[in-house]
C-alpha atoms as a PDB file:
ATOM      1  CA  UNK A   1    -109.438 -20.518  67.828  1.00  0.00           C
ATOM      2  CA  UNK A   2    -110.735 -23.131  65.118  1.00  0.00           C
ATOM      3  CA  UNK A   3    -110.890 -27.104  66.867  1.00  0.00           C
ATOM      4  CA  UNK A   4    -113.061 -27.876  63.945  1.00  0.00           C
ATOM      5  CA  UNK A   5    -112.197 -30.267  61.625  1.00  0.00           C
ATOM      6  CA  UNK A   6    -113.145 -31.526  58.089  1.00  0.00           C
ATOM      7  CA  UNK A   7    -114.455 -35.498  58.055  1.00  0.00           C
ATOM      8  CA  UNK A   8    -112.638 -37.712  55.792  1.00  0.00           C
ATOM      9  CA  UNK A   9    -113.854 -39.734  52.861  1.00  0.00           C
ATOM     10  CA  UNK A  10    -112.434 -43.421  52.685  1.00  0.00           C
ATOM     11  CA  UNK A  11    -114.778 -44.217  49.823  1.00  0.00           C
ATOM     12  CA  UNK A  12    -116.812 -42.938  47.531  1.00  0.00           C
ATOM     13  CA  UNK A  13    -119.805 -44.826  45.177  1.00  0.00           C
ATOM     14  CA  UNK A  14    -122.198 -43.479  42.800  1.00  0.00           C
ATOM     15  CA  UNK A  15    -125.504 -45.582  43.348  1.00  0.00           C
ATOM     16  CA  UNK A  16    -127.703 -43.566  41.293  1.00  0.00           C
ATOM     17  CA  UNK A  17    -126.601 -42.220  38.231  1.00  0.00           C
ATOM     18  CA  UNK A  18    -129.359 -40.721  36.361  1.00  0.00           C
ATOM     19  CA  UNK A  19    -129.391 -37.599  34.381  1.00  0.00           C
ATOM     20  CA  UNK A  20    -131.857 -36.401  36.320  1.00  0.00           C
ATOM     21  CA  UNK A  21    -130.676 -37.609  39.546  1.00  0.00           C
ATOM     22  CA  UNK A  22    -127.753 -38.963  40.932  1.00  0.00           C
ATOM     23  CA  UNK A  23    -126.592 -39.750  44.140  1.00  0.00           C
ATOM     24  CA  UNK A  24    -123.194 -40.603  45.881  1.00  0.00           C
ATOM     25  CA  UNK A  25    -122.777 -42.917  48.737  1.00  0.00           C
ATOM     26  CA  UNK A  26    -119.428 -42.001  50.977  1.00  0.00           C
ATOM     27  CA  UNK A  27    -118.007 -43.802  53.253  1.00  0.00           C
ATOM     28  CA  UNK A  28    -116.858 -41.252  55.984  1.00  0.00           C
ATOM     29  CA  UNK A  29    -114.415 -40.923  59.350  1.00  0.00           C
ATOM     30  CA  UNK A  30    -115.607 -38.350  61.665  1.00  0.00           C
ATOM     31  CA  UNK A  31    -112.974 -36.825  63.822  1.00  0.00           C
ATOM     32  CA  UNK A  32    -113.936 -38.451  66.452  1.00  0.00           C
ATOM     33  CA  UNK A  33    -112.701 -41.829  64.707  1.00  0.00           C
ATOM     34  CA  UNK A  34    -116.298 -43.037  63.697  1.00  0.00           C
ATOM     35  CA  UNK A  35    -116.703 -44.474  60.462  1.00  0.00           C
ATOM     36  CA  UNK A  36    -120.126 -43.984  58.762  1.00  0.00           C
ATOM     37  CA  UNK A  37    -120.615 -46.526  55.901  1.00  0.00           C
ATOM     38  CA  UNK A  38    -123.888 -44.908  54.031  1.00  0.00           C
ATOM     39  CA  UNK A  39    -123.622 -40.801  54.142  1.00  0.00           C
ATOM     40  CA  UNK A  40    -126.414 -40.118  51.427  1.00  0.00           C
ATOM     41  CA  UNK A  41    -124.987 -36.726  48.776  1.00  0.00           C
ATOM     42  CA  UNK A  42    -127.153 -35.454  46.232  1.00  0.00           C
ATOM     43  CA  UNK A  43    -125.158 -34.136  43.100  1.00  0.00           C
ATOM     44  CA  UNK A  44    -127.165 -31.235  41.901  1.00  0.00           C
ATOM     45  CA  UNK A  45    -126.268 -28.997  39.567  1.00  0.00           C
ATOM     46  CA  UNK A  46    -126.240 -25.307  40.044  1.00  0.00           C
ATOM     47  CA  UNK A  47    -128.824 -22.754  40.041  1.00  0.00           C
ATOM     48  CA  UNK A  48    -129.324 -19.086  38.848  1.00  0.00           C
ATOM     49  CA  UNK A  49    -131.677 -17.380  40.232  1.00  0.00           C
ATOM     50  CA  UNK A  50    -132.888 -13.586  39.354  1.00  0.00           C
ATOM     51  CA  UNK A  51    -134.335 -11.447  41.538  1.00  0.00           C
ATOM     52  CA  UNK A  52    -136.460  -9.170  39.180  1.00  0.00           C
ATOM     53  CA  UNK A  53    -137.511  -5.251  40.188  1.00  0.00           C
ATOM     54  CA  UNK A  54    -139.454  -3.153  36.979  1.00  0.00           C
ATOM     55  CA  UNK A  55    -139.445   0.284  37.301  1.00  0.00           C
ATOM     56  CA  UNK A  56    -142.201   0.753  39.184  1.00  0.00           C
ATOM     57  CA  UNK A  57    -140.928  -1.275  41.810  1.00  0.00           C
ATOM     58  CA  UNK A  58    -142.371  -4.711  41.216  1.00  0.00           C
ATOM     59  CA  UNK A  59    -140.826  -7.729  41.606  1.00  0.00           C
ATOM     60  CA  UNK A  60    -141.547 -10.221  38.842  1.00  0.00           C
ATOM     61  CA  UNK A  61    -142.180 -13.782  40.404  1.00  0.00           C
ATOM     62  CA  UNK A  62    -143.247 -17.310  39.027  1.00  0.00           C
ATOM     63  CA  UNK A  63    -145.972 -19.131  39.917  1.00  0.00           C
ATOM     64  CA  UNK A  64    -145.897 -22.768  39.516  1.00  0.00           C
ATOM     65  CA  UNK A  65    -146.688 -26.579  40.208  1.00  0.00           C
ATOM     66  CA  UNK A  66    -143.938 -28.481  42.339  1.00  0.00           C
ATOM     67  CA  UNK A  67    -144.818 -32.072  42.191  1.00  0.00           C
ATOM     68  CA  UNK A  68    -142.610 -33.310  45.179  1.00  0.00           C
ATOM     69  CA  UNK A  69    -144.875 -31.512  47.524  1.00  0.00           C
ATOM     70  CA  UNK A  70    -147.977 -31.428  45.172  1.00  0.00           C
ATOM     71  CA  UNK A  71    -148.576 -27.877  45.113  1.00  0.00           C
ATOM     72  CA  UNK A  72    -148.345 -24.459  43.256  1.00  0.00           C
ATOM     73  CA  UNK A  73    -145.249 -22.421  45.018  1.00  0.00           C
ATOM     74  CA  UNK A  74    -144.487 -18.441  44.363  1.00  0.00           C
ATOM     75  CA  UNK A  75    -140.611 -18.052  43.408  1.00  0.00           C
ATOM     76  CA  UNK A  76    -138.306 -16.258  42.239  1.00  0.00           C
ATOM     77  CA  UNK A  77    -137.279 -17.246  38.575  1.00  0.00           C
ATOM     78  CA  UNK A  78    -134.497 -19.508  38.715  1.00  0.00           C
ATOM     79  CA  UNK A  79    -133.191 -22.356  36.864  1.00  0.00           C
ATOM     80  CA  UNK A  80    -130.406 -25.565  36.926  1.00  0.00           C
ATOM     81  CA  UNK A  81    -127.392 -24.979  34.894  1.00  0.00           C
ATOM     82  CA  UNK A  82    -124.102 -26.816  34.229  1.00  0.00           C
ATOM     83  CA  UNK A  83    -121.104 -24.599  35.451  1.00  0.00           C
ATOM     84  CA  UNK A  84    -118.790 -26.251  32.850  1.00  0.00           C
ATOM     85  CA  UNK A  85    -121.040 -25.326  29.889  1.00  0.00           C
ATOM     86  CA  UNK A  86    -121.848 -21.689  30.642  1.00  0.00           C
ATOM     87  CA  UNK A  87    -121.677 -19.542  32.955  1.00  0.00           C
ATOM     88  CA  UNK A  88    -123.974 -17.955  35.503  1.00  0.00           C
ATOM     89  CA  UNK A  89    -124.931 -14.373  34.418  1.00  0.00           C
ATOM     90  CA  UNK A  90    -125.910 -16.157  30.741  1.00  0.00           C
ATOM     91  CA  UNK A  91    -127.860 -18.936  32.307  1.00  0.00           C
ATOM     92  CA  UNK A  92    -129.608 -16.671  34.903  1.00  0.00           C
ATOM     93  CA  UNK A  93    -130.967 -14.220  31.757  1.00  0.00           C
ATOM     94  CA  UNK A  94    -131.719 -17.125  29.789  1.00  0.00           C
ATOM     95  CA  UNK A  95    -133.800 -18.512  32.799  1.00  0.00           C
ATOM     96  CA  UNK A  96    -135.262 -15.447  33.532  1.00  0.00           C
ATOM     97  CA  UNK A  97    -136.495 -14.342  30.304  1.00  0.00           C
ATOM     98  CA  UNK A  98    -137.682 -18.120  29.411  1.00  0.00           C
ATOM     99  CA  UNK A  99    -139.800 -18.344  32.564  1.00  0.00           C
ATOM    100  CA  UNK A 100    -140.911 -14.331  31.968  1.00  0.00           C
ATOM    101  CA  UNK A 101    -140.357 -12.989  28.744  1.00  0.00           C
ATOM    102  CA  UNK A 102    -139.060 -10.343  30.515  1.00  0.00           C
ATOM    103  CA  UNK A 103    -135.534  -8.776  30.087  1.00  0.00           C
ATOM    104  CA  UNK A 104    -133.352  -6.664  32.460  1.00  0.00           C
ATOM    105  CA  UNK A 105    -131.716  -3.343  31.659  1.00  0.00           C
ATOM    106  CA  UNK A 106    -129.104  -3.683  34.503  1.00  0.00           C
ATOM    107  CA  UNK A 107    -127.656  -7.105  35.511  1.00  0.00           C
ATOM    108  CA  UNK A 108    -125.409  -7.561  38.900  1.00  0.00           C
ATOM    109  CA  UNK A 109    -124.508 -10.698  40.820  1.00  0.00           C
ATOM    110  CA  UNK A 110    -125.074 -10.146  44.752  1.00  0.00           C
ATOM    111  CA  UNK A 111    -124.235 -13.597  46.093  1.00  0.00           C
ATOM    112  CA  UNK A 112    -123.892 -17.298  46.220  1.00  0.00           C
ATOM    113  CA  UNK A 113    -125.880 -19.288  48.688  1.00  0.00           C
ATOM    114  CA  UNK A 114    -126.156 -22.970  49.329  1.00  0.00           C
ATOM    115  CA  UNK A 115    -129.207 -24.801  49.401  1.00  0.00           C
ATOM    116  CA  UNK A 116    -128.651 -27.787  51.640  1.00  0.00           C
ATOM    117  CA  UNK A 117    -124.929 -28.564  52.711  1.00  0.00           C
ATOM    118  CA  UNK A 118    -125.442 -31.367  54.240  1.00  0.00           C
ATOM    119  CA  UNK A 119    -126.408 -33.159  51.441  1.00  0.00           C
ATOM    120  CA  UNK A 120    -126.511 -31.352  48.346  1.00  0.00           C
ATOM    121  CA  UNK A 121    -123.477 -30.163  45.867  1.00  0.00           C
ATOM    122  CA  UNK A 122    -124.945 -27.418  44.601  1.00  0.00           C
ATOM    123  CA  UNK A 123    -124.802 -23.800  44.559  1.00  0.00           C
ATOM    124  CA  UNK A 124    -127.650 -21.055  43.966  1.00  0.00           C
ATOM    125  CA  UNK A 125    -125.801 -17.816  42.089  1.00  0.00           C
ATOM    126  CA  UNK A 126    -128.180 -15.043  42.435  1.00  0.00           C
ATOM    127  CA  UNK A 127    -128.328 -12.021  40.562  1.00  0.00           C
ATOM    128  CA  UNK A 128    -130.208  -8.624  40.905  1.00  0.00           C
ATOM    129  CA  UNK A 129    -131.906  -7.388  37.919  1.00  0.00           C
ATOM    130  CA  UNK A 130    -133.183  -3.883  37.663  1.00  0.00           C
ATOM    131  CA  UNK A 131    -135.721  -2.111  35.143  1.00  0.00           C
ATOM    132  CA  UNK A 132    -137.014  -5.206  33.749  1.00  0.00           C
ATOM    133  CA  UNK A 133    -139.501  -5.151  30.964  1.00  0.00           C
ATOM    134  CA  UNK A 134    -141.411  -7.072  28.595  1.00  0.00           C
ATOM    135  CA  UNK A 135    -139.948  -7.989  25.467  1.00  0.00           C
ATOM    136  CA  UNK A 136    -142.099 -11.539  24.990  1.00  0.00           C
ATOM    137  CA  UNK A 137    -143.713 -14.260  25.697  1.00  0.00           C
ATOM    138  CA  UNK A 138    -142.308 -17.476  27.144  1.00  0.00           C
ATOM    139  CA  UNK A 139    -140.427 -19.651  26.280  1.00  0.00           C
ATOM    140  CA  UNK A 140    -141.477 -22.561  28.144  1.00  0.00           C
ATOM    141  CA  UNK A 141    -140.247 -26.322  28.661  1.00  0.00           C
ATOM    142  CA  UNK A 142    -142.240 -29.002  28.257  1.00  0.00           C
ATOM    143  CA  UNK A 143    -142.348 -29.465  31.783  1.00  0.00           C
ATOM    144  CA  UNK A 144    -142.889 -25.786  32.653  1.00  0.00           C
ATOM    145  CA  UNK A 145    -146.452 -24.420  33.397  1.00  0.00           C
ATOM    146  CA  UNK A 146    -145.798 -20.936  34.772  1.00  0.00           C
ATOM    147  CA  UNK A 147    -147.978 -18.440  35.757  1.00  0.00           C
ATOM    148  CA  UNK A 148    -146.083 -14.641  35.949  1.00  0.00           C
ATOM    149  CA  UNK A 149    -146.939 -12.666  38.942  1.00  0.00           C
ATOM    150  CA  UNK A 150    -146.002  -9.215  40.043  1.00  0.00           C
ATOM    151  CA  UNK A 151    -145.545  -8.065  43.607  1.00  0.00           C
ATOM    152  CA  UNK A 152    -145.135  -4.691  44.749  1.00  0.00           C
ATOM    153  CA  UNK A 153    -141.833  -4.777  47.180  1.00  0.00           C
ATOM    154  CA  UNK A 154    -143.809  -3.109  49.957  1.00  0.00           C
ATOM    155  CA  UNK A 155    -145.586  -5.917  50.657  1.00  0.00           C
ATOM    156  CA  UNK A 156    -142.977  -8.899  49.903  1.00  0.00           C
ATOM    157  CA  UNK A 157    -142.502  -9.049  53.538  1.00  0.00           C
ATOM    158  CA  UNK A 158    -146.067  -9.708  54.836  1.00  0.00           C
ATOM    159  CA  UNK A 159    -146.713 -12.729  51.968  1.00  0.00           C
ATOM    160  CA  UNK A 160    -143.576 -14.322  53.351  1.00  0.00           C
ATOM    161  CA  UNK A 161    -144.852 -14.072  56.947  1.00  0.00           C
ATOM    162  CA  UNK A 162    -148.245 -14.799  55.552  1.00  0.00           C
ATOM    163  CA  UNK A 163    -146.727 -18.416  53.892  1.00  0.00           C
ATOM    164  CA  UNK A 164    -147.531 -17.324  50.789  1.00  0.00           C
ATOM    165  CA  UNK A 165    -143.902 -17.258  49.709  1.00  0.00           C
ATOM    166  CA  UNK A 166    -142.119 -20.224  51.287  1.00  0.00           C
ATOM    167  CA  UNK A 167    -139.380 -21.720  49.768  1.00  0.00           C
ATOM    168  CA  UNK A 168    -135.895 -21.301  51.185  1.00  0.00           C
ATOM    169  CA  UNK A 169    -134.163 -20.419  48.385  1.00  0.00           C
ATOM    170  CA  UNK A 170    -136.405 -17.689  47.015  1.00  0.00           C
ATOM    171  CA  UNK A 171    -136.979 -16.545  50.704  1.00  0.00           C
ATOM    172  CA  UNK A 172    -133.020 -15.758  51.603  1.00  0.00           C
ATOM    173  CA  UNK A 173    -132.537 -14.609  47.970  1.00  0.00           C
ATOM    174  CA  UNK A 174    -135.252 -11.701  48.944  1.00  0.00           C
ATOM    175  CA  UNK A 175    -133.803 -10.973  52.170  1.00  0.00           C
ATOM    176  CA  UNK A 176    -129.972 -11.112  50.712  1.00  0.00           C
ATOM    177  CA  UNK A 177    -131.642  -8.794  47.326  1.00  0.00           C
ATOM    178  CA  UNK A 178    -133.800  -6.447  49.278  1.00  0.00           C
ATOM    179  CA  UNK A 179    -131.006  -5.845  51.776  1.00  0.00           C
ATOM    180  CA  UNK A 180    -128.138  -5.476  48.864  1.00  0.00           C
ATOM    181  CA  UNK A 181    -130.456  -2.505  47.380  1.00  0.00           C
ATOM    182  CA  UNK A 182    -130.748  -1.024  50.500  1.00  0.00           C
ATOM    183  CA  UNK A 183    -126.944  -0.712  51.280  1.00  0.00           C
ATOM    184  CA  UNK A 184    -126.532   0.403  47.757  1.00  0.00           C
ATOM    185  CA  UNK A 185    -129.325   2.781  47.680  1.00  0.00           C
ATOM    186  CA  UNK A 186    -127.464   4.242  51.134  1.00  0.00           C
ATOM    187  CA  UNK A 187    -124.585   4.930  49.698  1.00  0.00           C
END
């Protein structure tokens, strides 16, 4: 039995409207009849991400500078898309083979995931690609600076206990990925 139910919105504002950034101030009812007057959402668009594996079982991750935090982070390649312009598969290869110069041989969606709920609109569509290999160089934006780094999967798990890969998104896409090519490996 579900006693759960979905607040309402009595307004709705955008107060920042920036291509870059925009925010949306809602005025909400809880069910408990509360009214909050200022719930903060970030619109964000979506995001493909790729988790990379070569054939000698590497995975292919970027290394590079995130200035909200003011340091260098290892992740997965991924990038920010607009759903109503293309869709996910061709924006995850283009990401992926911008950020790498890599391309993959097979290409699979295993799963959406959402960033931050409680705030954020956006979705992170991530997709498994297998036997990647070098076809390039990068094709870099001009706000990109990214370093290409290769990980053996045997030891993916100790750098993420070891905080060397830490952010959320690249974490769960790992454990969802790794997990996916078990069970299909098993069958």
């Amino acid at each position: 039995m579900n006693n759960l139910k979905k607040w309402k919105t009595l307004k709705s504002k955008m107060v920042l409207d920036h291509y870059w950034c925009k925010v949306r101030q809602d005025e909400i009812e809880l069910p408990n009849g509360k009214i909050i007057d200022d719930y903060f959402v970030s619109i964000k668009p979506d995001v493909a991400m790729v988790l990379p594996i070569t054939s000698s079982r590497e995975i292919i991750f970027v290394r590079q500078y995130r200035h909200a935090i003011g340091e260098f982070f290892l992740e997965l390649p991924a990038g920010n898309f607009d759903p109503t312009k293309e869709s996910a598969e061709i924006a995850a290869i283009r990401e992926f083979t911008e950020e790498t110069g890599y391309i993959p041989q097979e290409f699979r969606k295993i799963g959406t995931l959402y960033d931050k709920p409680s705030k954020d609109t956006n979705q992170i569509h991530l997709f498994l690609a297998e036997n990647v290999s070098k076809v390039g160089e990068q094709q870099l934006d001009i706000t990109e600076e990214i370093e290409v780094v290769l990980i053996p999967v045997e030891s993916v798990l100790d750098k993420i206990i070891q905080g060397e890969i830490s952010v959320a998104g690249t974490v769960g896409a790992l454990f969802l990925g790794l997990k996916f090519i078990t069970y299909i490996n098993n069958q």
